[in-house]
N, C-alpha and C. Protein backbone atom coordinates (compact mmCIF):
# COMPACT_ATOMS: atom_id res chain seq x y z
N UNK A 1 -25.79 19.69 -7.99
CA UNK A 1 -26.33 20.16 -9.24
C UNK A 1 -25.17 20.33 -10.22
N UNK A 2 -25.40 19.73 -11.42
CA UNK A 2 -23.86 19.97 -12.64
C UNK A 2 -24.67 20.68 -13.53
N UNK A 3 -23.81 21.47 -14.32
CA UNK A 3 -24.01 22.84 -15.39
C UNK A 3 -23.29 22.35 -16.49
N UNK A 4 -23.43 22.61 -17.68
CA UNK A 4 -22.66 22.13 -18.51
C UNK A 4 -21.70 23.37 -19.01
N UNK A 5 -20.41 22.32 -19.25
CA UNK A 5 -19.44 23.27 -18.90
C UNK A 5 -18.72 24.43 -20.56
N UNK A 6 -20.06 24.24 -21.48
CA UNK A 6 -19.72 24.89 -22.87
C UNK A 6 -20.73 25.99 -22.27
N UNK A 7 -22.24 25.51 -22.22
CA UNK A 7 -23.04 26.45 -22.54
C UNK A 7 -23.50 27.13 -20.68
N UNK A 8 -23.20 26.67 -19.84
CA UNK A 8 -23.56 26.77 -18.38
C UNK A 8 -25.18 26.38 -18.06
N UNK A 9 -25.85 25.54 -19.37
CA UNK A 9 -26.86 25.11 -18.53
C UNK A 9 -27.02 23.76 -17.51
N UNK A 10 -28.06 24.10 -16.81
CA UNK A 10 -28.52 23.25 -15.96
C UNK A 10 -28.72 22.04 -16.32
N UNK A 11 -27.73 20.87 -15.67
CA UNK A 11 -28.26 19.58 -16.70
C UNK A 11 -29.01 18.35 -15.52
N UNK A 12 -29.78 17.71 -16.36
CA UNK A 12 -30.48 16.45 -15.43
C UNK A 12 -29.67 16.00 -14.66
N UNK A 13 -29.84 15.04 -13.85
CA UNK A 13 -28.66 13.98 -13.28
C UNK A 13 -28.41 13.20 -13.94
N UNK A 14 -29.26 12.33 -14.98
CA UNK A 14 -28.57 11.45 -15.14
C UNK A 14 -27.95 11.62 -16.93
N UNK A 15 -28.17 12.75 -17.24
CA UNK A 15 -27.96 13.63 -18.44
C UNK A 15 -26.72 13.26 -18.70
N UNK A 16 -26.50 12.44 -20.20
CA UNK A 16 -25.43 11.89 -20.60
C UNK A 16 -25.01 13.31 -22.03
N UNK A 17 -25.55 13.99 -22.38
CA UNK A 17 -24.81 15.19 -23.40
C UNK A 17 -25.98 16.38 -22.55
N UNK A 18 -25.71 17.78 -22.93
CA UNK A 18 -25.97 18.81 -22.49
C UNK A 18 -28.14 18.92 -23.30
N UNK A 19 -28.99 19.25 -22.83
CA UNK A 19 -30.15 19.41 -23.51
C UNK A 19 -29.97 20.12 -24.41
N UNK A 20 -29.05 21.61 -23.99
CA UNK A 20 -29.47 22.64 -24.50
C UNK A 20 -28.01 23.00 -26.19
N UNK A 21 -26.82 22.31 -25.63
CA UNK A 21 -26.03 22.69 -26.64
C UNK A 21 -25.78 21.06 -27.43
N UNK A 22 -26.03 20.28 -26.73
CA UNK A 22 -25.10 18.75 -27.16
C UNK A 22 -23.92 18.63 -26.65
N UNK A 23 -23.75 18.93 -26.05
CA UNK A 23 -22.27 18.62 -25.30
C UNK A 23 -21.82 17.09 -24.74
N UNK A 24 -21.54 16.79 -24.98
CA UNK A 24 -21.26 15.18 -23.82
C UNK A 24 -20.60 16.06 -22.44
N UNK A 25 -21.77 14.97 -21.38
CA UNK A 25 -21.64 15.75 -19.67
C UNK A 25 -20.07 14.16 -19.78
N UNK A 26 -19.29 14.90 -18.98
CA UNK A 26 -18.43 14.10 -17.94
C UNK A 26 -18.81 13.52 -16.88
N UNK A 27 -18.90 12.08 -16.78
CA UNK A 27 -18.83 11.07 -15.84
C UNK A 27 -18.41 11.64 -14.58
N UNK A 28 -18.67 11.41 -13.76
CA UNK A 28 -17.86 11.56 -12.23
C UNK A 28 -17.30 10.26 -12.26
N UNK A 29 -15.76 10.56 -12.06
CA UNK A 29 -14.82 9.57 -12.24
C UNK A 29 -15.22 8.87 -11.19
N UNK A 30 -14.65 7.67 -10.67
CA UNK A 30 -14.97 6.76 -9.57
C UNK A 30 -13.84 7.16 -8.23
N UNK A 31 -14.32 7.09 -7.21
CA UNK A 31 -12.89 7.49 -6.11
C UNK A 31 -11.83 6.28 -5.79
N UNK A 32 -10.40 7.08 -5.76
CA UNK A 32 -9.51 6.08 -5.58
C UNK A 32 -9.59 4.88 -4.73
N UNK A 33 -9.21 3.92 -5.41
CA UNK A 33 -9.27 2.74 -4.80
C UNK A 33 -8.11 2.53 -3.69
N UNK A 34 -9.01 1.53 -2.35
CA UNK A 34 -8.35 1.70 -1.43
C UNK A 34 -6.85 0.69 -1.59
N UNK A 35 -6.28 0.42 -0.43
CA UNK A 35 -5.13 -0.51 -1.07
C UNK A 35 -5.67 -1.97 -0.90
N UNK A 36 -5.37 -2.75 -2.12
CA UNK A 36 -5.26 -4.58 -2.59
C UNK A 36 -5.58 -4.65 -0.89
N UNK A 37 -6.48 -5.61 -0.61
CA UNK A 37 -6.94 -6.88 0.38
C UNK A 37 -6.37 -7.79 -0.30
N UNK A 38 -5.70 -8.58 0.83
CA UNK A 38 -4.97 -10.31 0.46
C UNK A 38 -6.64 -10.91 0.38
N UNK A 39 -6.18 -11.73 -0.54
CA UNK A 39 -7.60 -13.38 -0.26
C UNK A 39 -7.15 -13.69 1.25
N UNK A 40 -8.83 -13.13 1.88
CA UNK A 40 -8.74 -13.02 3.06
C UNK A 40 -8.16 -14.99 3.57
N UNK A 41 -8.17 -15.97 3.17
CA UNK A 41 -7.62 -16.99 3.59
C UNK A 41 -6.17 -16.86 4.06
N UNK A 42 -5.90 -16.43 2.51
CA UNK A 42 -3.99 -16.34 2.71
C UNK A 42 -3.98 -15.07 4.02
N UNK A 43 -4.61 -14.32 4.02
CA UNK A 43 -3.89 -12.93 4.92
C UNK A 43 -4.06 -13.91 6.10
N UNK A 44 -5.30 -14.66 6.73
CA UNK A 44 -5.02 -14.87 8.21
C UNK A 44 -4.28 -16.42 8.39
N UNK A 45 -4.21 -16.53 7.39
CA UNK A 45 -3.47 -17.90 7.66
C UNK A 45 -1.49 -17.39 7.63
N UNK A 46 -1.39 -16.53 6.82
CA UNK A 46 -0.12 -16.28 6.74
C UNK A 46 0.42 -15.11 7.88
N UNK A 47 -0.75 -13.99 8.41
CA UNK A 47 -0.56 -13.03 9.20
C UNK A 47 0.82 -13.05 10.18
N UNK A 48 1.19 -14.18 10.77
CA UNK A 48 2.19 -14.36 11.74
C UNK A 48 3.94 -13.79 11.00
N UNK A 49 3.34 -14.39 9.48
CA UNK A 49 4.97 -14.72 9.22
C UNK A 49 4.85 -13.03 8.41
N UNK A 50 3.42 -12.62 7.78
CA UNK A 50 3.73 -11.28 7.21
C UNK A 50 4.13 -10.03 8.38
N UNK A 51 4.11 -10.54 10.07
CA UNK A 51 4.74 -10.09 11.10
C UNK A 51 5.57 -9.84 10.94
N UNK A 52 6.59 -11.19 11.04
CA UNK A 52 7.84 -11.46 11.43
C UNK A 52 8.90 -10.56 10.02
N UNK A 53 8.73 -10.74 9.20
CA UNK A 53 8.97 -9.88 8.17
C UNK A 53 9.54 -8.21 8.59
N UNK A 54 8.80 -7.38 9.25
CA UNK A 54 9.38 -6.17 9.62
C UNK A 54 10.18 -6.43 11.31
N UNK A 55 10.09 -7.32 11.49
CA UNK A 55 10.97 -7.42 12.41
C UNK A 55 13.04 -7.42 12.66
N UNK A 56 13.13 -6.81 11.37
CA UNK A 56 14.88 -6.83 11.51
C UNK A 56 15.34 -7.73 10.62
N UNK A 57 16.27 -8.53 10.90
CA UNK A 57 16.52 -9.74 10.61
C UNK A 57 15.62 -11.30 10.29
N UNK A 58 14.66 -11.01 11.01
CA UNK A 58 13.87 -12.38 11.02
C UNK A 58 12.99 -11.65 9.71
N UNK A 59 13.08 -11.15 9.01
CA UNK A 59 12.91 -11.13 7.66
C UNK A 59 12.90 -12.28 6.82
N UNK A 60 14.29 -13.06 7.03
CA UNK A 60 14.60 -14.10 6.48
C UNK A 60 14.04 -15.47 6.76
N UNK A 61 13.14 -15.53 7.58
CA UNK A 61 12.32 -16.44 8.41
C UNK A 61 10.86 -16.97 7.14
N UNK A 62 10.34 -15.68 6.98
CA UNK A 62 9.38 -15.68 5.59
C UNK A 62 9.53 -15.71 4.45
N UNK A 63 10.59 -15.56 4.11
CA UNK A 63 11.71 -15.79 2.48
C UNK A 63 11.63 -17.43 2.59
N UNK A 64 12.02 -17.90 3.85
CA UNK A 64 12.42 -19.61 3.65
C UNK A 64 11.73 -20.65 4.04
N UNK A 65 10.66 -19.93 4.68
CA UNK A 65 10.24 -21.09 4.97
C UNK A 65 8.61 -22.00 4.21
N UNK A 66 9.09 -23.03 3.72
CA UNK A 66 8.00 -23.04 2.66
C UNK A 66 6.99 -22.80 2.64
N UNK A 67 5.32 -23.03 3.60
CA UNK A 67 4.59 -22.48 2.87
C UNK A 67 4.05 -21.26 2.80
N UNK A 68 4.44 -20.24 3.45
CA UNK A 68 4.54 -19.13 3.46
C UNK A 68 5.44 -18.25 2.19
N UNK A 69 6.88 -18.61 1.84
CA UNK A 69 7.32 -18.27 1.09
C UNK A 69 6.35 -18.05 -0.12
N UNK A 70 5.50 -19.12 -0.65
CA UNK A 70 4.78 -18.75 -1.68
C UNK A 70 3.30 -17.94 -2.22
N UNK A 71 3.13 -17.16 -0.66
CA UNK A 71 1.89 -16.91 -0.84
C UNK A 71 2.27 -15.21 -0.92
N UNK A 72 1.19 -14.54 -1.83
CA UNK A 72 1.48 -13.33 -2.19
C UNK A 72 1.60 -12.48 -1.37
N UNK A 73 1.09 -12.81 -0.27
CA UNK A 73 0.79 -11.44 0.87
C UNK A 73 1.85 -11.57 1.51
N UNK A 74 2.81 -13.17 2.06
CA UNK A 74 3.79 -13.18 2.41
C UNK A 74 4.83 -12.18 1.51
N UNK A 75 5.30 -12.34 1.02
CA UNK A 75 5.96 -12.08 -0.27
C UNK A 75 6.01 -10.79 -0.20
N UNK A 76 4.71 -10.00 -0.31
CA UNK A 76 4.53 -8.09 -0.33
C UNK A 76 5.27 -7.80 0.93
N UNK A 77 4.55 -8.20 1.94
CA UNK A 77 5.30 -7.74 3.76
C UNK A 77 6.89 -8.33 3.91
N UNK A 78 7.27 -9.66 3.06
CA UNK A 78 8.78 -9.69 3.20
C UNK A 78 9.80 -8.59 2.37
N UNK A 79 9.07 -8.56 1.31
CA UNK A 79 9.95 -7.08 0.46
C UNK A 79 9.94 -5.35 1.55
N UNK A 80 8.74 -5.27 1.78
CA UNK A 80 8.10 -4.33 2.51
C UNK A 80 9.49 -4.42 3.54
N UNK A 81 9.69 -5.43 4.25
CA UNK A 81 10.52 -5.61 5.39
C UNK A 81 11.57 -5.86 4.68
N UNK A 82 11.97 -6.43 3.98
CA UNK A 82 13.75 -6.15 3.65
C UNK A 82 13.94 -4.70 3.26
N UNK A 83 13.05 -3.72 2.43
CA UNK A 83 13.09 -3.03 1.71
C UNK A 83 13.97 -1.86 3.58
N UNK A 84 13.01 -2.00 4.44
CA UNK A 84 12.76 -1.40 5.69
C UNK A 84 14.18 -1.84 6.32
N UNK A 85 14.56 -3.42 6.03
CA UNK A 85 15.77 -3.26 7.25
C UNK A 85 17.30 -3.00 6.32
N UNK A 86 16.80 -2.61 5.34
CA UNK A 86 18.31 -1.89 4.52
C UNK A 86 18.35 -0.54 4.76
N UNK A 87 17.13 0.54 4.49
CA UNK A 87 17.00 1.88 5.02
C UNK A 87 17.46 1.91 6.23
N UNK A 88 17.03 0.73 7.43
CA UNK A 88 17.31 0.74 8.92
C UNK A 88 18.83 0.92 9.07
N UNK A 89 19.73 0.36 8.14
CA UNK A 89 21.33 0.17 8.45
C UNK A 89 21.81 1.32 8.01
N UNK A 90 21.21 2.46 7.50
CA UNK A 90 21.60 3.52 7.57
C UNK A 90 21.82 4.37 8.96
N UNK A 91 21.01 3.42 10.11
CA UNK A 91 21.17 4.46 11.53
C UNK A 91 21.91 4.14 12.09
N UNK A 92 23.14 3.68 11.39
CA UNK A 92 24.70 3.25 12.27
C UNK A 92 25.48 4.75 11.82
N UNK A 93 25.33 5.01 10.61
CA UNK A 93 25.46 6.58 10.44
C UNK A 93 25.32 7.42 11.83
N UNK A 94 26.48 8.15 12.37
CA UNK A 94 26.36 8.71 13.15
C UNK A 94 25.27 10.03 13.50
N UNK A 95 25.23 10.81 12.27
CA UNK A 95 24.79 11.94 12.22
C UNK A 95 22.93 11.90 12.04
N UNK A 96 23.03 10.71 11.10
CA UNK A 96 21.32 10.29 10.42
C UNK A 96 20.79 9.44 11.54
N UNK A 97 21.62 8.40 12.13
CA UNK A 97 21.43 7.48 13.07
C UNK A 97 19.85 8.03 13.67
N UNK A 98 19.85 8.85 14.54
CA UNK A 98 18.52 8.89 14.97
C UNK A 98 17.19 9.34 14.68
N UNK A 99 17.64 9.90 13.50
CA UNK A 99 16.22 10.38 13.04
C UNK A 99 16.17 9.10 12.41
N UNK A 100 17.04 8.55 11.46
CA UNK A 100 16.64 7.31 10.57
C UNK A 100 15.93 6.28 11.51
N UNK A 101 16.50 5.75 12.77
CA UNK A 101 16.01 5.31 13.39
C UNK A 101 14.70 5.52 14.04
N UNK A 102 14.13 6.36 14.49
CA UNK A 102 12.72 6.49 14.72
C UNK A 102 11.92 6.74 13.24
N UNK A 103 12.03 7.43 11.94
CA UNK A 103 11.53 7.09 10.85
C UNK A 103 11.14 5.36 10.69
N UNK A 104 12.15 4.69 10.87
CA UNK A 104 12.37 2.79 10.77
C UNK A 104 10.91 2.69 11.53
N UNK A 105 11.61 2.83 12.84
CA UNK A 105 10.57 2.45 13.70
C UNK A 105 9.22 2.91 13.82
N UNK A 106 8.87 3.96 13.43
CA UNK A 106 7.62 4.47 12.82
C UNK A 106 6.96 3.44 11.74
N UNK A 107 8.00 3.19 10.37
CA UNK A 107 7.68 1.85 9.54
C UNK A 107 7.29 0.93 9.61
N UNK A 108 8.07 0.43 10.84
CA UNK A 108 7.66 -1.17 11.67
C UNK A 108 6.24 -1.23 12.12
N UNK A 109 5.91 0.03 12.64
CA UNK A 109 4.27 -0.09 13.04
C UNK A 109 3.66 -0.29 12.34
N UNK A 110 3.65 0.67 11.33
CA UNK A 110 3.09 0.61 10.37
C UNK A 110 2.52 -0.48 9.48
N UNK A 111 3.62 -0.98 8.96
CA UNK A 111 4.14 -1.80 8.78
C UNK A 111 3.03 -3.22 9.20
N UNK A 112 3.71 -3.48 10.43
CA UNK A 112 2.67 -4.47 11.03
C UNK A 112 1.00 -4.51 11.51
N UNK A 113 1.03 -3.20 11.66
CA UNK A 113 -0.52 -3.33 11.35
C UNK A 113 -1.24 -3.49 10.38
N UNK A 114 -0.62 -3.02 9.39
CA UNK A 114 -1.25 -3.38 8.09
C UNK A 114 -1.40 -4.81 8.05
N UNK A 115 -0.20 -5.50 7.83
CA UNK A 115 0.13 -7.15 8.31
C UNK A 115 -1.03 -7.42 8.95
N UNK A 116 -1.35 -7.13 10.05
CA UNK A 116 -2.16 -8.00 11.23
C UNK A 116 -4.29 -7.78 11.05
N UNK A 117 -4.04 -6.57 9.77
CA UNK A 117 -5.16 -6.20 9.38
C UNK A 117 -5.73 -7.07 8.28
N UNK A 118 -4.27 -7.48 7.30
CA UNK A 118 -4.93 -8.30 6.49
C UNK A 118 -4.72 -7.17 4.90
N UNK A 119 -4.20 -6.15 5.06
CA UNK A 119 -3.73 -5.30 4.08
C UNK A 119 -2.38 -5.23 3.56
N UNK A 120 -2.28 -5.15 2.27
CA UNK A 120 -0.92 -5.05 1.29
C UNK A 120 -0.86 -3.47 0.91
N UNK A 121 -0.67 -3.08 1.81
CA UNK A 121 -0.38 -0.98 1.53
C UNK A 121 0.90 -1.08 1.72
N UNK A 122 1.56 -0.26 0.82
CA UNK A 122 2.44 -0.03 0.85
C UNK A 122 3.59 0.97 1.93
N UNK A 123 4.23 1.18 2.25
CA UNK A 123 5.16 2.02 3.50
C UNK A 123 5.64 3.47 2.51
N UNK A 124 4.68 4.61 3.39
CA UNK A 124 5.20 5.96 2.81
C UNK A 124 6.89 6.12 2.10
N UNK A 125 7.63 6.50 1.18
CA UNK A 125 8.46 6.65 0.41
C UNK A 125 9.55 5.34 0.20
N UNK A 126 9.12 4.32 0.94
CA UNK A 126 9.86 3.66 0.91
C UNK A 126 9.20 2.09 0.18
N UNK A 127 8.14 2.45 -0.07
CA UNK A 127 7.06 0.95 -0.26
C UNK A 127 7.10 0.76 -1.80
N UNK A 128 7.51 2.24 -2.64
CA UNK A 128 7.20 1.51 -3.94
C UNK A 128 8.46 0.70 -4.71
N UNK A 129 9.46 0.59 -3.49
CA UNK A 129 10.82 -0.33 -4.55
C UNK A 129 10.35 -1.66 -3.62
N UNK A 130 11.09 -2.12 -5.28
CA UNK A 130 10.98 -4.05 -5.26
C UNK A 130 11.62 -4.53 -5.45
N UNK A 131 11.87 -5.45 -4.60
CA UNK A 131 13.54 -6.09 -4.12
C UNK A 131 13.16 -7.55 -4.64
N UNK A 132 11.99 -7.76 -4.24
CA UNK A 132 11.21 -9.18 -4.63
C UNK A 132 10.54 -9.33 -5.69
N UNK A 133 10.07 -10.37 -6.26
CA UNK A 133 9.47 -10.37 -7.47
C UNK A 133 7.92 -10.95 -7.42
């Protein structure tokens, strides 16, 4: 039930201003949208290489090799994964070394399931820089 929020009356449902004062009622905004789906083609055709991507080094595997290099979803999970194995070279740091390291590796799951789902979500504090274009 919504009230209008000048005069507190009772308003219809589908009541676009208030009956009783004129008020314009507020919309119920729409709920956040979930994260970008690849064009489900590209996600399962490319899925292997948006893998290989959080895997370390073989990062560089989906950067080069052509037709993967050009498809968008490749592209999100290779940044995603370089972005991941530069944070990772912080766990040669003696002191950070292991927490950084299980944080990483927490990522990588992450990470790849999204990949293997067919989703472009981004990786908690580390997903919104872009290394790639």
């Amino acid at each position: 039930m919504a009230f209008c929020k000048n005069c507190g009356q009772e308003l219809p449902v589908d009541a676009k201003a208030c009956p009783n004062c004129g008020t314009d009622v507020e919309q119920p905004t729409a709920a956040p949208a979930a994260a970008p789906a690849a064009p489900a083609a590209d996600a399962k055709d490319n899925m292997w290489m948006a893998v290989l991507a959080y895997l370390g080094i073989l990062v560089l595997i989906p950067l080069l090799v052509e037709p993967a290099k050009n498809s968008p979803f490749v592209r999100f999970h290779a940044n995603q994964g370089l972005i991941l194995l530069i944070v990772g070279l912080l766990s040669a740091i003696p002191v950070l070394g292991c927490v950084v390291g299980v944080f990483c590796l927490v990522l990588t799951i992450m990470g790849i399931i999204n990949a293997v789902n067919g989703r472009m979500k981004e990786l908690p504090l580390i997903g919104r820089f872009r290394l790639l274009k």
